[in-house]
N, C-alpha and C. Protein backbone atom coordinates (compact mmCIF):
# COMPACT_ATOMS: atom_id res chain seq x y z
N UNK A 1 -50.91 -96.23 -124.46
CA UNK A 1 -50.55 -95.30 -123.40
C UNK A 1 -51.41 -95.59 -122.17
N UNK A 2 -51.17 -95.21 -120.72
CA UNK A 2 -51.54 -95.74 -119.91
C UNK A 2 -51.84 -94.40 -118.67
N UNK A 3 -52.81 -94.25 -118.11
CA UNK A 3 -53.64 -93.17 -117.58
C UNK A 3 -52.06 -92.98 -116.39
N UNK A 4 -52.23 -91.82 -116.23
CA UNK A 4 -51.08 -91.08 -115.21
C UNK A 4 -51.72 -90.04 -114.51
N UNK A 5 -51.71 -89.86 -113.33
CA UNK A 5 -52.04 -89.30 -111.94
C UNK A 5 -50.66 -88.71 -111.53
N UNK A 6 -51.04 -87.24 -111.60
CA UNK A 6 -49.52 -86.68 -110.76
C UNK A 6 -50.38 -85.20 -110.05
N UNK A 7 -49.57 -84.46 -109.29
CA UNK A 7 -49.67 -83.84 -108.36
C UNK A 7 -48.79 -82.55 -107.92
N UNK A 8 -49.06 -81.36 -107.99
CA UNK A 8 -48.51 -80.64 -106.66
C UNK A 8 -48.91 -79.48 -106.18
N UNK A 9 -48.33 -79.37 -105.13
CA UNK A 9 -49.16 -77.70 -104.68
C UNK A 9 -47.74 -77.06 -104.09
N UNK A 10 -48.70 -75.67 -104.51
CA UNK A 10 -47.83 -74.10 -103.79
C UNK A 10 -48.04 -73.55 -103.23
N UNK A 11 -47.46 -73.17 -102.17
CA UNK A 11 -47.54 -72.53 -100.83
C UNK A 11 -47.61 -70.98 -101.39
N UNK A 12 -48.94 -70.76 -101.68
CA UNK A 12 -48.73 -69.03 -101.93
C UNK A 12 -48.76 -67.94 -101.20
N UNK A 13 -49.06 -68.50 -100.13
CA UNK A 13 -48.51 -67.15 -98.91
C UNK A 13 -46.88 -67.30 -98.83
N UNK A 14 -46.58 -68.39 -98.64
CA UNK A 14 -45.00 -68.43 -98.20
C UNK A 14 -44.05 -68.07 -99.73
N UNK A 15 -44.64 -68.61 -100.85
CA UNK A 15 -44.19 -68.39 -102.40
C UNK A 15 -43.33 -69.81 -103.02
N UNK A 16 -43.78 -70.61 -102.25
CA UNK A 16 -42.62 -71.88 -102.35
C UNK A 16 -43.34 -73.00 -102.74
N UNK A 17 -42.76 -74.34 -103.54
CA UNK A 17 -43.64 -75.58 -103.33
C UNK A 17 -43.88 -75.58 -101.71
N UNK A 18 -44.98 -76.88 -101.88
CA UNK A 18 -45.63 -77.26 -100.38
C UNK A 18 -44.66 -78.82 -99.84
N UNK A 19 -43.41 -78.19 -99.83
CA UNK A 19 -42.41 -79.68 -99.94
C UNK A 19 -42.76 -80.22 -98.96
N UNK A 20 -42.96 -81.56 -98.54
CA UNK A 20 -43.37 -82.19 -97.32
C UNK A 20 -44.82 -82.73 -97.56
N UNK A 21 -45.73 -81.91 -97.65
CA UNK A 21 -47.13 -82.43 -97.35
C UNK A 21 -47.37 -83.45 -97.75
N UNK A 22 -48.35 -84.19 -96.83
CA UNK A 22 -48.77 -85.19 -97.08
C UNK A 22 -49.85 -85.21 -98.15
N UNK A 23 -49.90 -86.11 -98.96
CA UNK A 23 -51.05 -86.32 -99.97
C UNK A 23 -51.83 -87.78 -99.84
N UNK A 24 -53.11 -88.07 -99.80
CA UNK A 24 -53.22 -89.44 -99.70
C UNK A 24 -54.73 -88.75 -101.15
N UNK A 25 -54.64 -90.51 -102.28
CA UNK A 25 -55.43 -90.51 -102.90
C UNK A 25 -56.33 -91.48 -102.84
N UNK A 26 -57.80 -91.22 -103.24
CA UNK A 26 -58.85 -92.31 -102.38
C UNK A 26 -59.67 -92.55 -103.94
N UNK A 27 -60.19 -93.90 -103.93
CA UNK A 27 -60.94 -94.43 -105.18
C UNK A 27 -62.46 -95.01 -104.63
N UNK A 28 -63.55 -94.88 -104.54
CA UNK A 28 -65.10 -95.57 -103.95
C UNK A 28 -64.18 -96.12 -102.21
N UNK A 29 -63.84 -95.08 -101.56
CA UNK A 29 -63.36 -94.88 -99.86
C UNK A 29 -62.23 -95.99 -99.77
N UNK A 30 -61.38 -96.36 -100.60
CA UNK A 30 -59.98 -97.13 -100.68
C UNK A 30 -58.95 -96.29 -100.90
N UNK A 31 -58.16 -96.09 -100.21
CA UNK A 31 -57.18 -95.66 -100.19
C UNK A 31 -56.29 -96.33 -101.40
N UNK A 32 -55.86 -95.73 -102.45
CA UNK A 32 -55.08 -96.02 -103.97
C UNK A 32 -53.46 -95.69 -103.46
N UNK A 33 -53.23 -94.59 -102.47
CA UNK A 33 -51.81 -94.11 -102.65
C UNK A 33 -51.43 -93.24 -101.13
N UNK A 34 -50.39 -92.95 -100.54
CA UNK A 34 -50.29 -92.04 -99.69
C UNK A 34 -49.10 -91.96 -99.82
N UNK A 35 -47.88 -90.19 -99.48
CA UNK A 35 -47.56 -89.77 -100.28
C UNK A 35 -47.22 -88.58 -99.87
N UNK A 36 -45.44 -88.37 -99.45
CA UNK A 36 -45.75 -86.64 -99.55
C UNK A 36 -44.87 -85.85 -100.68
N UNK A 37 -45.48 -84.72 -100.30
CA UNK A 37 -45.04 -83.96 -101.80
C UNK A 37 -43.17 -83.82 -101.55
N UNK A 38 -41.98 -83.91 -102.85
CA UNK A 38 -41.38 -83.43 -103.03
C UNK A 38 -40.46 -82.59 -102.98
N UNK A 39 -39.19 -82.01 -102.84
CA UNK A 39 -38.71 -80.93 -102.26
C UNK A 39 -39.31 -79.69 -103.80
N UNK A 40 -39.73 -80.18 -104.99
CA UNK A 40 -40.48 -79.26 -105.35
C UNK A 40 -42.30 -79.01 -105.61
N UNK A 41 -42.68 -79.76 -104.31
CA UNK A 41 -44.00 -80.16 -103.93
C UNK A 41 -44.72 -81.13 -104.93
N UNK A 42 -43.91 -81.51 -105.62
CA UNK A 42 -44.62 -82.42 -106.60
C UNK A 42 -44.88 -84.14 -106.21
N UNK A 43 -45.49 -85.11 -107.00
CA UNK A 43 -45.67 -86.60 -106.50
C UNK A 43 -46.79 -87.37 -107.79
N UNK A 44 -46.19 -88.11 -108.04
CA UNK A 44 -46.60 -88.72 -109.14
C UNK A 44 -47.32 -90.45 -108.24
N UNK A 45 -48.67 -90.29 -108.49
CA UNK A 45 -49.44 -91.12 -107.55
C UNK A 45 -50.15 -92.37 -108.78
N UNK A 46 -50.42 -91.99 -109.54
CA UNK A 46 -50.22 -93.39 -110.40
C UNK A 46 -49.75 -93.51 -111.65
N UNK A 47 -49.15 -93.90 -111.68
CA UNK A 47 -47.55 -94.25 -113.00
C UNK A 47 -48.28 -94.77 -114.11
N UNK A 48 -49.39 -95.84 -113.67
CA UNK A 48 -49.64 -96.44 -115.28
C UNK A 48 -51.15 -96.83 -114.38
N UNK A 49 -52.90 -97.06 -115.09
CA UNK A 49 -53.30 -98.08 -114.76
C UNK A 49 -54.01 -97.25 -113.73
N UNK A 50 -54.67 -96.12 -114.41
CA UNK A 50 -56.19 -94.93 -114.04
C UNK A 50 -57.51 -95.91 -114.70
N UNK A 51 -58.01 -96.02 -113.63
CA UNK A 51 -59.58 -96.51 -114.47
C UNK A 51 -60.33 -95.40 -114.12
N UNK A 52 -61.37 -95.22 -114.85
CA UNK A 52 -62.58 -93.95 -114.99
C UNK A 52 -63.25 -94.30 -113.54
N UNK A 53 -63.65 -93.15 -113.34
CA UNK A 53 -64.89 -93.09 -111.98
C UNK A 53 -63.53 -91.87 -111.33
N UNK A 54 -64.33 -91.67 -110.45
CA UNK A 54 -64.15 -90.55 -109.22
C UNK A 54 -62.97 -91.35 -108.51
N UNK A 55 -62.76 -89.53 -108.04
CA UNK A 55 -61.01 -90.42 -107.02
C UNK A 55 -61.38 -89.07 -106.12
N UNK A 56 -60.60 -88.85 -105.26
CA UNK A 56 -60.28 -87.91 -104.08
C UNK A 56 -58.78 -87.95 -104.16
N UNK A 57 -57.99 -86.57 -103.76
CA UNK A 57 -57.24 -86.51 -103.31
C UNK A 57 -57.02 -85.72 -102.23
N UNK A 58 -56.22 -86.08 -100.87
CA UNK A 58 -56.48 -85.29 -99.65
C UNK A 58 -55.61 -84.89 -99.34
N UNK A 59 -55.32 -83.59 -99.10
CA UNK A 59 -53.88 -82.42 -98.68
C UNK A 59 -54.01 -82.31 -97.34
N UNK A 60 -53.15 -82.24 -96.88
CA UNK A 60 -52.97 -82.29 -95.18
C UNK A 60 -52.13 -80.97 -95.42
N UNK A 61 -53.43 -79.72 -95.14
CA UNK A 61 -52.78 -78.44 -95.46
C UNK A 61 -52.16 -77.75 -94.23
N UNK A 62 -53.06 -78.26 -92.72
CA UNK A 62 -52.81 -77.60 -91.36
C UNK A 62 -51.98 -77.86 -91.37
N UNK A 63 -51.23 -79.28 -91.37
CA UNK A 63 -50.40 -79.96 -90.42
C UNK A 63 -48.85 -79.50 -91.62
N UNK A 64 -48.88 -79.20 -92.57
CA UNK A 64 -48.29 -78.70 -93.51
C UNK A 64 -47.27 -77.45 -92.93
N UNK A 65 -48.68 -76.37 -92.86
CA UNK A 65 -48.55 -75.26 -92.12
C UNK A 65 -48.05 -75.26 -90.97
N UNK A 66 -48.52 -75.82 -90.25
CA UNK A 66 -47.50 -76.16 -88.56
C UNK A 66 -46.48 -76.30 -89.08
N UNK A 67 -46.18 -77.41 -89.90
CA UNK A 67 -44.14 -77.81 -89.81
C UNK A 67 -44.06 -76.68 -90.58
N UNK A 68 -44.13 -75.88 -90.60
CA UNK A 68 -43.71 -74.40 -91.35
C UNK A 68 -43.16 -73.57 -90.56
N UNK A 69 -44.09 -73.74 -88.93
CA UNK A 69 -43.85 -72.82 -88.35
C UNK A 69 -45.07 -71.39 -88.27
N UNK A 70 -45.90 -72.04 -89.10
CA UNK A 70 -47.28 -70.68 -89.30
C UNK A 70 -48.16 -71.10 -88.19
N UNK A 71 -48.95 -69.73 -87.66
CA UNK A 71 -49.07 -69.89 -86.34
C UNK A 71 -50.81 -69.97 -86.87
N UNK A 72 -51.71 -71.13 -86.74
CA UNK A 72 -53.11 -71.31 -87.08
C UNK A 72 -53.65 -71.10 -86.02
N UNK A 73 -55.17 -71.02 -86.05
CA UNK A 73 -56.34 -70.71 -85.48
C UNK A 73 -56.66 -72.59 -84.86
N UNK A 74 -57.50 -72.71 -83.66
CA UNK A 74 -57.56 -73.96 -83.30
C UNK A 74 -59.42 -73.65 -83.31
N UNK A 75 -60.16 -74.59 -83.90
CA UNK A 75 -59.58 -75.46 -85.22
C UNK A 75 -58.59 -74.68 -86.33
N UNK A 76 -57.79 -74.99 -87.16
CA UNK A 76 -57.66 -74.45 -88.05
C UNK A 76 -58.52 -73.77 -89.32
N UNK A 77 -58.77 -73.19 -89.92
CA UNK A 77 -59.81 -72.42 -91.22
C UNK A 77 -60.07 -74.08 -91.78
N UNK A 78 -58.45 -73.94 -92.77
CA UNK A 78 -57.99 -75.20 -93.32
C UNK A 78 -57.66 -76.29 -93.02
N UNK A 79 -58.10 -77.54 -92.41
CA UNK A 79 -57.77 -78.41 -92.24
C UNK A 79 -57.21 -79.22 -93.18
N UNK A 80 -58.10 -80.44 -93.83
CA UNK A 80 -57.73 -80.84 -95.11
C UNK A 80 -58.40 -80.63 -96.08
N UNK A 81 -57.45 -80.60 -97.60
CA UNK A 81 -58.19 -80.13 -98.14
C UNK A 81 -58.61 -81.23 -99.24
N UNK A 82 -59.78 -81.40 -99.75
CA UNK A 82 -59.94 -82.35 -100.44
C UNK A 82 -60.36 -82.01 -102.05
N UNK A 83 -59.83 -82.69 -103.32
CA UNK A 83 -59.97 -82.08 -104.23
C UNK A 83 -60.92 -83.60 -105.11
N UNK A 84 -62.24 -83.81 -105.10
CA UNK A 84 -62.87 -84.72 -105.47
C UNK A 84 -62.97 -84.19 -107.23
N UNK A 85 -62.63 -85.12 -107.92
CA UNK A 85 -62.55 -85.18 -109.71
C UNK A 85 -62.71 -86.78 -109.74
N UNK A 86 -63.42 -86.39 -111.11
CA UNK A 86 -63.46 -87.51 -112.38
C UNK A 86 -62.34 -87.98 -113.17
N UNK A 87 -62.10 -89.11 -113.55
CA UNK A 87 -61.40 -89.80 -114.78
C UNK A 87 -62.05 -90.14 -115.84
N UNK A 88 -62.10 -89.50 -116.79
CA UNK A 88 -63.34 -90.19 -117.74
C UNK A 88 -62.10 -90.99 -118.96
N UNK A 89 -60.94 -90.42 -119.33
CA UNK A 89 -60.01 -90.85 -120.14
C UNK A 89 -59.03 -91.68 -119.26
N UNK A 90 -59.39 -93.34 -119.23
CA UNK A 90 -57.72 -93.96 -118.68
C UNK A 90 -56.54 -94.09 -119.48
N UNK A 91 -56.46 -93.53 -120.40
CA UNK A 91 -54.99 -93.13 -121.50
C UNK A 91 -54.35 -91.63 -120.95
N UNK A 92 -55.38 -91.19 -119.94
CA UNK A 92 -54.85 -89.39 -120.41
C UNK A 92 -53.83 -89.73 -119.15
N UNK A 93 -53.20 -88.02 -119.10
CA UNK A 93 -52.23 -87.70 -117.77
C UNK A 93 -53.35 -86.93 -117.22
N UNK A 94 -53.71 -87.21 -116.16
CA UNK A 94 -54.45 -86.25 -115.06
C UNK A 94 -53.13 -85.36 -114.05
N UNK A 95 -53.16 -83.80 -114.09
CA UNK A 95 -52.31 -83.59 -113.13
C UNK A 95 -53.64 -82.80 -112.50
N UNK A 96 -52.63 -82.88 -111.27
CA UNK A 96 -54.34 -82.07 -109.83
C UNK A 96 -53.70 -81.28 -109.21
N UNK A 97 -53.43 -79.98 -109.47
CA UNK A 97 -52.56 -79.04 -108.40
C UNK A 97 -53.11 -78.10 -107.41
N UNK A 98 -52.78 -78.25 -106.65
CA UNK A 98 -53.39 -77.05 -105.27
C UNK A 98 -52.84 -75.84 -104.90
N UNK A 99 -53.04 -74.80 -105.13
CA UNK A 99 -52.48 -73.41 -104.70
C UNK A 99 -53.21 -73.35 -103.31
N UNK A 100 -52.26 -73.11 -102.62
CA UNK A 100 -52.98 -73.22 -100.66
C UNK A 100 -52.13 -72.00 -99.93
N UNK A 101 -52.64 -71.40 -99.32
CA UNK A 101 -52.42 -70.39 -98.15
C UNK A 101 -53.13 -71.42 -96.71
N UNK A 102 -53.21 -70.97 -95.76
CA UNK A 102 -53.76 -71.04 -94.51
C UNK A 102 -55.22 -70.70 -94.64
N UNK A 103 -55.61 -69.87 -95.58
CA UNK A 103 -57.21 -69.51 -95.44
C UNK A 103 -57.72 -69.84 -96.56
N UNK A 104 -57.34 -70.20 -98.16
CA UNK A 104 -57.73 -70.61 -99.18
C UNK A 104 -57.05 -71.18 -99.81
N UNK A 105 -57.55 -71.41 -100.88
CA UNK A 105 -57.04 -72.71 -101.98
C UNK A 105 -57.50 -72.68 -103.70
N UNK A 106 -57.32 -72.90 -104.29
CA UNK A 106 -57.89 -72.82 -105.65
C UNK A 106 -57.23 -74.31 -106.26
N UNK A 107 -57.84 -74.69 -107.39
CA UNK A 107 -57.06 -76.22 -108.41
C UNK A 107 -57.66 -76.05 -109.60
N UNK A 108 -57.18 -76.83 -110.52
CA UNK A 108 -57.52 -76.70 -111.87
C UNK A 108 -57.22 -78.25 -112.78
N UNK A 109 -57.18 -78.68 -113.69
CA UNK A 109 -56.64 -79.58 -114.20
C UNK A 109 -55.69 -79.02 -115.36
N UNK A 110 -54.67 -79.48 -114.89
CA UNK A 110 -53.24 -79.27 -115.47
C UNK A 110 -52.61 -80.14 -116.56
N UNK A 111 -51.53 -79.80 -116.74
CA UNK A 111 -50.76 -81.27 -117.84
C UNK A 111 -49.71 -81.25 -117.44
């Protein structure tokens, strides 16, 4: 079996996936993937072929919010949001999901 990277977030002020957003995923400051979410905010960023060590993944939550139509603060609260995790298993499925409003965020590791 072969390590899997997938993804998504929910717009919990609005109650909807975050369809559109951009996602970019980063490995020791290399960009691995870029990426936007889904019409059900979802995105599957590596299919086969996770090695262990640290990754980043970066939500482009403002610019999200703008094409929404939500009216932000300049700067915005939220700009991007970044969700830095470990791989310690390259067999497992890593999923990384983001619950995002305009002013907060929460994640967890999923399946």
């Amino acid at each position: 079996m072969a390590g899997k990277l997938t993804t998504h977030a929910l717009d919990t002020a609005a109650g909807r996936p975050a369809a559109g957003m951009a996602v970019r995923l980063t490995r020791a400051g290399a960009v691995l993937a870029e990426t936007q979410l889904d019409a059900q905010g979802r995105a599957v960023l590596v299919e086969n072929g996770l090695v262990p060590g640290a990754y980043e993944l970066v939500f482009a939550v403002a610019d999200y919010h703008r094409g929404q139509g939500v009216a932000l603060t300049d700067p915005p609260f939220l700009d991007a949001v970044t969700i830095a995790f470990g791989v310690s298993d390259a067999d497992a499925h890593y999923h990384v999901p983001l619950l995002v409003s305009p002013y907060g965020y929460s994640t967890y590791r999923g399946s």
